[in-house]
C-alpha atoms as a PDB file:
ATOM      1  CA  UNK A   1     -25.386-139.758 -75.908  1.00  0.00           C
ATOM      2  CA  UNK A   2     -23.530-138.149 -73.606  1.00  0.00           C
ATOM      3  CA  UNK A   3     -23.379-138.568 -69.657  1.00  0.00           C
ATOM      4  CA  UNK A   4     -22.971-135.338 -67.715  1.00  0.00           C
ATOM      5  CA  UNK A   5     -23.966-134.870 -64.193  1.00  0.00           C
ATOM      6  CA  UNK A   6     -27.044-137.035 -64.645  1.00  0.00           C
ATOM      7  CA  UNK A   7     -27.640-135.403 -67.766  1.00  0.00           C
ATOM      8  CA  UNK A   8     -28.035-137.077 -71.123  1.00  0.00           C
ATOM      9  CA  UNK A   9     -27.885-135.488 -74.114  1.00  0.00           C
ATOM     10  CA  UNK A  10     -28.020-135.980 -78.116  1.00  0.00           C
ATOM     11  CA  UNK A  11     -26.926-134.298 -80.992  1.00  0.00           C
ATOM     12  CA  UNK A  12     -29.627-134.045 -84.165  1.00  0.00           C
ATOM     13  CA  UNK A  13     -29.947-131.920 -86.852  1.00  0.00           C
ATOM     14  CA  UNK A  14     -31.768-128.553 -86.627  1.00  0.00           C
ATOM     15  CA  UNK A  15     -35.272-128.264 -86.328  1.00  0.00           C
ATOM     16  CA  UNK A  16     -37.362-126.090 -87.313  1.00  0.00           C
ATOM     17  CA  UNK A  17     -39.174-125.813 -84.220  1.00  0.00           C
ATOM     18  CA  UNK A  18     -35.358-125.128 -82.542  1.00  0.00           C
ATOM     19  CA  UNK A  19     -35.838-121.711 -83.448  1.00  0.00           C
ATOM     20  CA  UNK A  20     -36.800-119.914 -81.233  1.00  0.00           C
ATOM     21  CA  UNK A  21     -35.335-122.057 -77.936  1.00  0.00           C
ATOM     22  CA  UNK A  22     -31.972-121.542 -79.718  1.00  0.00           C
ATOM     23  CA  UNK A  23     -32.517-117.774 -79.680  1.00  0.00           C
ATOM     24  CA  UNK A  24     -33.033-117.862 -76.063  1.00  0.00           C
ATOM     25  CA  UNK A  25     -30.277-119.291 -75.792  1.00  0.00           C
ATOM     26  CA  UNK A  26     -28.064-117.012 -77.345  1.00  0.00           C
ATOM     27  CA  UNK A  27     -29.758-113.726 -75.860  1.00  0.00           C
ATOM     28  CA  UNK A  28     -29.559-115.575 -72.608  1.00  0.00           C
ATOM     29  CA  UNK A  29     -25.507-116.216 -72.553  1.00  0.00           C
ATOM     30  CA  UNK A  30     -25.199-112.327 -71.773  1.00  0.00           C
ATOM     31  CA  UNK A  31     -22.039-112.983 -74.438  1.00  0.00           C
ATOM     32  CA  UNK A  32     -23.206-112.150 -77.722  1.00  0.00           C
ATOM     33  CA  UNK A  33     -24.449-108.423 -78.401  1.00  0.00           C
ATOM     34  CA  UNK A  34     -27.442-107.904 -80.487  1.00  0.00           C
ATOM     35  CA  UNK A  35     -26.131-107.882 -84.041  1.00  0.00           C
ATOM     36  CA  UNK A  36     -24.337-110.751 -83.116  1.00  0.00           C
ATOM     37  CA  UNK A  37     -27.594-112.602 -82.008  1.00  0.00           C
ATOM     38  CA  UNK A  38     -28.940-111.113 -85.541  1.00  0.00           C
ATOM     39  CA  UNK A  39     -26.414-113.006 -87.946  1.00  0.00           C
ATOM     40  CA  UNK A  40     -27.202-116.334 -85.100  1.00  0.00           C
ATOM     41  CA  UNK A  41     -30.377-116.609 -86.274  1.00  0.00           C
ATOM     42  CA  UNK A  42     -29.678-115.480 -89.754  1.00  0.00           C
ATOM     43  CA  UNK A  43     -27.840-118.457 -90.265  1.00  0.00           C
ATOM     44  CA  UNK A  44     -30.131-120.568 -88.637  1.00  0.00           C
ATOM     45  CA  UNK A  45     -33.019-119.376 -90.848  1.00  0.00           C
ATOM     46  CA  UNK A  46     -30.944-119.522 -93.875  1.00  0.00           C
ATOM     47  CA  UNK A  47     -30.748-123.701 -93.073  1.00  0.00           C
ATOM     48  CA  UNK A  48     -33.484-124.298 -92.530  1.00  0.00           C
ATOM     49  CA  UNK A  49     -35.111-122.436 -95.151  1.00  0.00           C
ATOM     50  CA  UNK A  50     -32.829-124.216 -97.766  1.00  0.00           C
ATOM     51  CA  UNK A  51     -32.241-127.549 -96.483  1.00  0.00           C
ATOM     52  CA  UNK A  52     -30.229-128.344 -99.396  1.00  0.00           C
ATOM     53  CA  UNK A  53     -27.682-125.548 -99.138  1.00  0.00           C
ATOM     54  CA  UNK A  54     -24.264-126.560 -98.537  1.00  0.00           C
ATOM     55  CA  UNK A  55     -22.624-123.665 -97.088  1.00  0.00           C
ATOM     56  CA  UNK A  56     -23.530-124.030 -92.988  1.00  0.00           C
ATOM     57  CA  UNK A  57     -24.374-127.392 -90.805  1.00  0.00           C
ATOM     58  CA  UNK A  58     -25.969-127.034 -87.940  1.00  0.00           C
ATOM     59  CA  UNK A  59     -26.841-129.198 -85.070  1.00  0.00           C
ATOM     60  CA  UNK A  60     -28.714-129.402 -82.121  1.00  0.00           C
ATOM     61  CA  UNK A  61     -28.222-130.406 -78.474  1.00  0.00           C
ATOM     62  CA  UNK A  62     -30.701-131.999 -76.950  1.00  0.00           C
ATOM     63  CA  UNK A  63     -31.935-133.348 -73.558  1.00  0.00           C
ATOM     64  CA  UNK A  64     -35.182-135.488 -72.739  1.00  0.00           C
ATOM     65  CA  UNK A  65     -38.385-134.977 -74.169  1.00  0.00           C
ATOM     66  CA  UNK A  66     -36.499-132.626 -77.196  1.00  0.00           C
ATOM     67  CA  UNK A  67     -35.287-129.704 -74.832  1.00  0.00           C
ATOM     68  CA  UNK A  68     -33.350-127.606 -76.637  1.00  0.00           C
ATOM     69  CA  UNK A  69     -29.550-127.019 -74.549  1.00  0.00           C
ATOM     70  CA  UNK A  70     -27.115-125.838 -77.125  1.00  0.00           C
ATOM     71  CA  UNK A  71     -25.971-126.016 -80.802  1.00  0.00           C
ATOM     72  CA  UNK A  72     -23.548-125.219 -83.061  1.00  0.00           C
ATOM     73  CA  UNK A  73     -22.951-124.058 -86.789  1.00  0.00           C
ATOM     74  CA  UNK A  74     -20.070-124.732 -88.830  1.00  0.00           C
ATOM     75  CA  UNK A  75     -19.112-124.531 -92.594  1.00  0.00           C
ATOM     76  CA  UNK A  76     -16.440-125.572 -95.122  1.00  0.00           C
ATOM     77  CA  UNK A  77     -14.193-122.442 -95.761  1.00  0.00           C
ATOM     78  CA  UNK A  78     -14.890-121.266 -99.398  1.00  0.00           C
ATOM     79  CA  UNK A  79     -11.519-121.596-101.357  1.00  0.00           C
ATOM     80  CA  UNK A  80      -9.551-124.078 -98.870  1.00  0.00           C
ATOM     81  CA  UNK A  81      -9.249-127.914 -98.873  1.00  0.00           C
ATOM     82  CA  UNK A  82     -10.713-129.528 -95.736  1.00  0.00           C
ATOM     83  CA  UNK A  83     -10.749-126.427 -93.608  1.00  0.00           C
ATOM     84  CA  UNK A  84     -13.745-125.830 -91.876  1.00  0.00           C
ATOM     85  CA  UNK A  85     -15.165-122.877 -89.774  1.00  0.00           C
ATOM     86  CA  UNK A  86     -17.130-123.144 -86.722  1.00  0.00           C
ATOM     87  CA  UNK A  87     -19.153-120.392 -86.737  1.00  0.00           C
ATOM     88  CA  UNK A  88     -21.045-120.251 -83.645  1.00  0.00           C
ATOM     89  CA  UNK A  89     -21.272-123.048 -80.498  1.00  0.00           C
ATOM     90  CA  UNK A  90     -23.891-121.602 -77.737  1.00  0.00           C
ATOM     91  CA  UNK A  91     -24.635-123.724 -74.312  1.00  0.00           C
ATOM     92  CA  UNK A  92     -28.470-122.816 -72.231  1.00  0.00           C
ATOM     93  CA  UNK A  93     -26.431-121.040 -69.453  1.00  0.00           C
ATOM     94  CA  UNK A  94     -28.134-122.997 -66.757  1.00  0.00           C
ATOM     95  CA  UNK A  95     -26.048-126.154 -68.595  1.00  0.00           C
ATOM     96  CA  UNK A  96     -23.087-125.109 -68.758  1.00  0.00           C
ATOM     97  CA  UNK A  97     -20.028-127.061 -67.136  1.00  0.00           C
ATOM     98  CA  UNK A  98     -21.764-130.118 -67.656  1.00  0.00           C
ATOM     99  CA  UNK A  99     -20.132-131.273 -70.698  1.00  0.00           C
ATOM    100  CA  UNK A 100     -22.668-130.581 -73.078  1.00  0.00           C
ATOM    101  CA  UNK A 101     -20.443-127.964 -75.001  1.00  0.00           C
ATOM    102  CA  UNK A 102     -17.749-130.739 -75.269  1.00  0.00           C
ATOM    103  CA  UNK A 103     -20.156-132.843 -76.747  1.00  0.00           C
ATOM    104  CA  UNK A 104     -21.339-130.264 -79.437  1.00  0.00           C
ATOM    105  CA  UNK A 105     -17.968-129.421 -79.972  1.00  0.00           C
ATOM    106  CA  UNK A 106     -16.755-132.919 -80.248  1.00  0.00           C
ATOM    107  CA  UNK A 107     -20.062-133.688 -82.672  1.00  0.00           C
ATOM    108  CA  UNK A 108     -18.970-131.018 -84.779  1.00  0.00           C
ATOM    109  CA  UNK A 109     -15.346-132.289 -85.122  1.00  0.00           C
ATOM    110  CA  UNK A 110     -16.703-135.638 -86.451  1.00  0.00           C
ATOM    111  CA  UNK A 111     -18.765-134.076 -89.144  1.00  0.00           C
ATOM    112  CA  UNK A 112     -16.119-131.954 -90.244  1.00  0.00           C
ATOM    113  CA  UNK A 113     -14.383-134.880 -90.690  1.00  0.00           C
ATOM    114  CA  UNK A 114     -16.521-136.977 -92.056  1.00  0.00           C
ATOM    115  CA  UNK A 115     -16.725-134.225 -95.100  1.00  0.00           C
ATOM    116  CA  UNK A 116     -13.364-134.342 -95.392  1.00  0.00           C
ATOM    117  CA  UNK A 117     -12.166-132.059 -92.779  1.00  0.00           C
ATOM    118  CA  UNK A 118      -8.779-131.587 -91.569  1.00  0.00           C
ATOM    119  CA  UNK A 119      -8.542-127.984 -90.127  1.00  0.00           C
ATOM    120  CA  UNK A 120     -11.216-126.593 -87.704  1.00  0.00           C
ATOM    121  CA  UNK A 121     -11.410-122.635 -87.049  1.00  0.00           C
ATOM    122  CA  UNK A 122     -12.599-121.494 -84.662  1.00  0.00           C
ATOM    123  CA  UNK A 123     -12.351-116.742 -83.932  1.00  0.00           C
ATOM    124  CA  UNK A 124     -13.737-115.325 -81.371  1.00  0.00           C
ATOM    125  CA  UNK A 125     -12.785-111.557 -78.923  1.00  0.00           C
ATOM    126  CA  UNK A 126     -10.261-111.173 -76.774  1.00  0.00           C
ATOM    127  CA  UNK A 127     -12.984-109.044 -74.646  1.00  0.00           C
ATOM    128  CA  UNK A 128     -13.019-109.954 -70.862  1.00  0.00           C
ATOM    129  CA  UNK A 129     -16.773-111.383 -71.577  1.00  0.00           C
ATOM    130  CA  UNK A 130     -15.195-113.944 -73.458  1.00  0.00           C
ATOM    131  CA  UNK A 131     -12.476-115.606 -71.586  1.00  0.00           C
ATOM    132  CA  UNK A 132     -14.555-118.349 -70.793  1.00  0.00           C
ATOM    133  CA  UNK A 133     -14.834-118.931 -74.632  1.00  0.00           C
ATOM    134  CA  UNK A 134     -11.244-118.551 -74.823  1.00  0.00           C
ATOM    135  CA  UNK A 135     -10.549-121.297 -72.063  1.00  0.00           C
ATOM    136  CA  UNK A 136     -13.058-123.558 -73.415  1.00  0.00           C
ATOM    137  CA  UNK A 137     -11.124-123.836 -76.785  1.00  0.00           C
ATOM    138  CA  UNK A 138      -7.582-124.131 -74.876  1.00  0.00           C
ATOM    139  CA  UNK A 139      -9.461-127.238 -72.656  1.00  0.00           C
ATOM    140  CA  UNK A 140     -10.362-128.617 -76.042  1.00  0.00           C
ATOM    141  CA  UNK A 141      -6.935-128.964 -77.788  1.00  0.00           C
ATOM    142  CA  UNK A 142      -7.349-126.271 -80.081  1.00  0.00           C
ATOM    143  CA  UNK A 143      -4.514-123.620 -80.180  1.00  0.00           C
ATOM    144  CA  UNK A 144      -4.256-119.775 -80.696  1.00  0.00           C
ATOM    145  CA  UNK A 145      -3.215-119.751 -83.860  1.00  0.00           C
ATOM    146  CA  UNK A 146      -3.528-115.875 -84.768  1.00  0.00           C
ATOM    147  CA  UNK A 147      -4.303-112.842 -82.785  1.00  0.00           C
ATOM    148  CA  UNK A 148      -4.959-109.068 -85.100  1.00  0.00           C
ATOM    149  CA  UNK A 149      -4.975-106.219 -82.566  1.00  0.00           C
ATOM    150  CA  UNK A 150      -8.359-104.066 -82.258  1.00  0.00           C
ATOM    151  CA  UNK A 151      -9.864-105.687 -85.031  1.00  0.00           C
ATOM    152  CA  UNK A 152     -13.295-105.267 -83.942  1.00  0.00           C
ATOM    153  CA  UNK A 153     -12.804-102.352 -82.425  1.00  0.00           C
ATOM    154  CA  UNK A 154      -9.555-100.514 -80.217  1.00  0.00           C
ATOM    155  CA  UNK A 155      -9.133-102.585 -77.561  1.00  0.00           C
ATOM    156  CA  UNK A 156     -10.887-105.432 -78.705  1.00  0.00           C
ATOM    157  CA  UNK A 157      -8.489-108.215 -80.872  1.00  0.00           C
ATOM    158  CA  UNK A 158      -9.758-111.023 -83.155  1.00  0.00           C
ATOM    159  CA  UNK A 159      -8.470-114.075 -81.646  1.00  0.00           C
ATOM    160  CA  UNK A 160      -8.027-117.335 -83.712  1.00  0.00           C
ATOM    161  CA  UNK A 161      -8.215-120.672 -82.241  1.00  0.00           C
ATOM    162  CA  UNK A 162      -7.195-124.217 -84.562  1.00  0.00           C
ATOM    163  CA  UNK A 163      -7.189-127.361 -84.242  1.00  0.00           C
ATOM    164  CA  UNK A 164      -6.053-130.291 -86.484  1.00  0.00           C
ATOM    165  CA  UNK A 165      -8.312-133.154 -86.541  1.00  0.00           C
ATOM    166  CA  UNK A 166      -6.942-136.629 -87.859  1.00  0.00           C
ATOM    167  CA  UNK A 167      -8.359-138.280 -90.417  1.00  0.00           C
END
């Protein structure tokens, strides 16, 4: 659990009723463009409609009486030893900056971890939209570790965050 301002919060595995709260959620961050939402929820369906697959975790932030505030997805990166990805880490807007991404973030860490993870990934845009992304990874001890001009598109560089965690 996790103490914000007067907020408490847990960490569970996804749901399948976390659907559609989740996709609210990212539609509702004004961050992610459509196709971006798209492969979100692509992932999210692909979990839980293989619970055994081994390829994405996901987890679930959530507050009293199971309301849905955040989540995030990571993976093991095919063809490394103990690096993981994190794939996507979303926050209800009306939460956010009250720790809750911390948490998640934190929560994902430990898994990784626990699996055998040394190396979390973490890319995101260099786009204005996402400076607050870009901020929240500096806050958290990760580090840019790679930058590839207009990779998504002129103008717009893939920026790579990292962060070691000790085993």
């Amino acid at each position: 659990m996790h103490a914000g301002t007067d907020i408490l919060a847990t960490v569970r595995n996804l749901e399948a009723r976390d659907r559609e709260p989740l996709a609210a959620i990212l539609r509702g961050t004004g961050v992610f463009s459509h196709d971006e939402v798209r492969v979100a929820l692509e992932l999210i369906d692909a979990v839980l409609g293989d619970p055994g697959q081994t390829d994405y975790i996901i987890a679930t932030a959530v507050r009293q009486e199971n309301e849905v505030v955040g989540y995030y997805c990571i993976g093991p990166t095919p063809m490394t030893a103990g690096t993981f990805d994190l794939y996507w880490i979303a926050v209800k807007p009306e939460a956010h900056n009250q720790g809750l991404g911390r948490l998640l973030l934190r929560h994902a860490e430990e898994t990784a971890r626990a699996s055998g993870g040394r190396l979390m990934v973490a890319e995101t845009s260099s786009q204005p939209s996402y400076e607050p992304t870009r901020m929240f990874y500096l806050r958290n001890a990760y580090e840019e570790v790679a930058r590839i001009r207009d990779y998504y598109r002129p103008g717009d560089d893939l920026v790579v965050y990292g962060k070691y965690l000790s085993l």
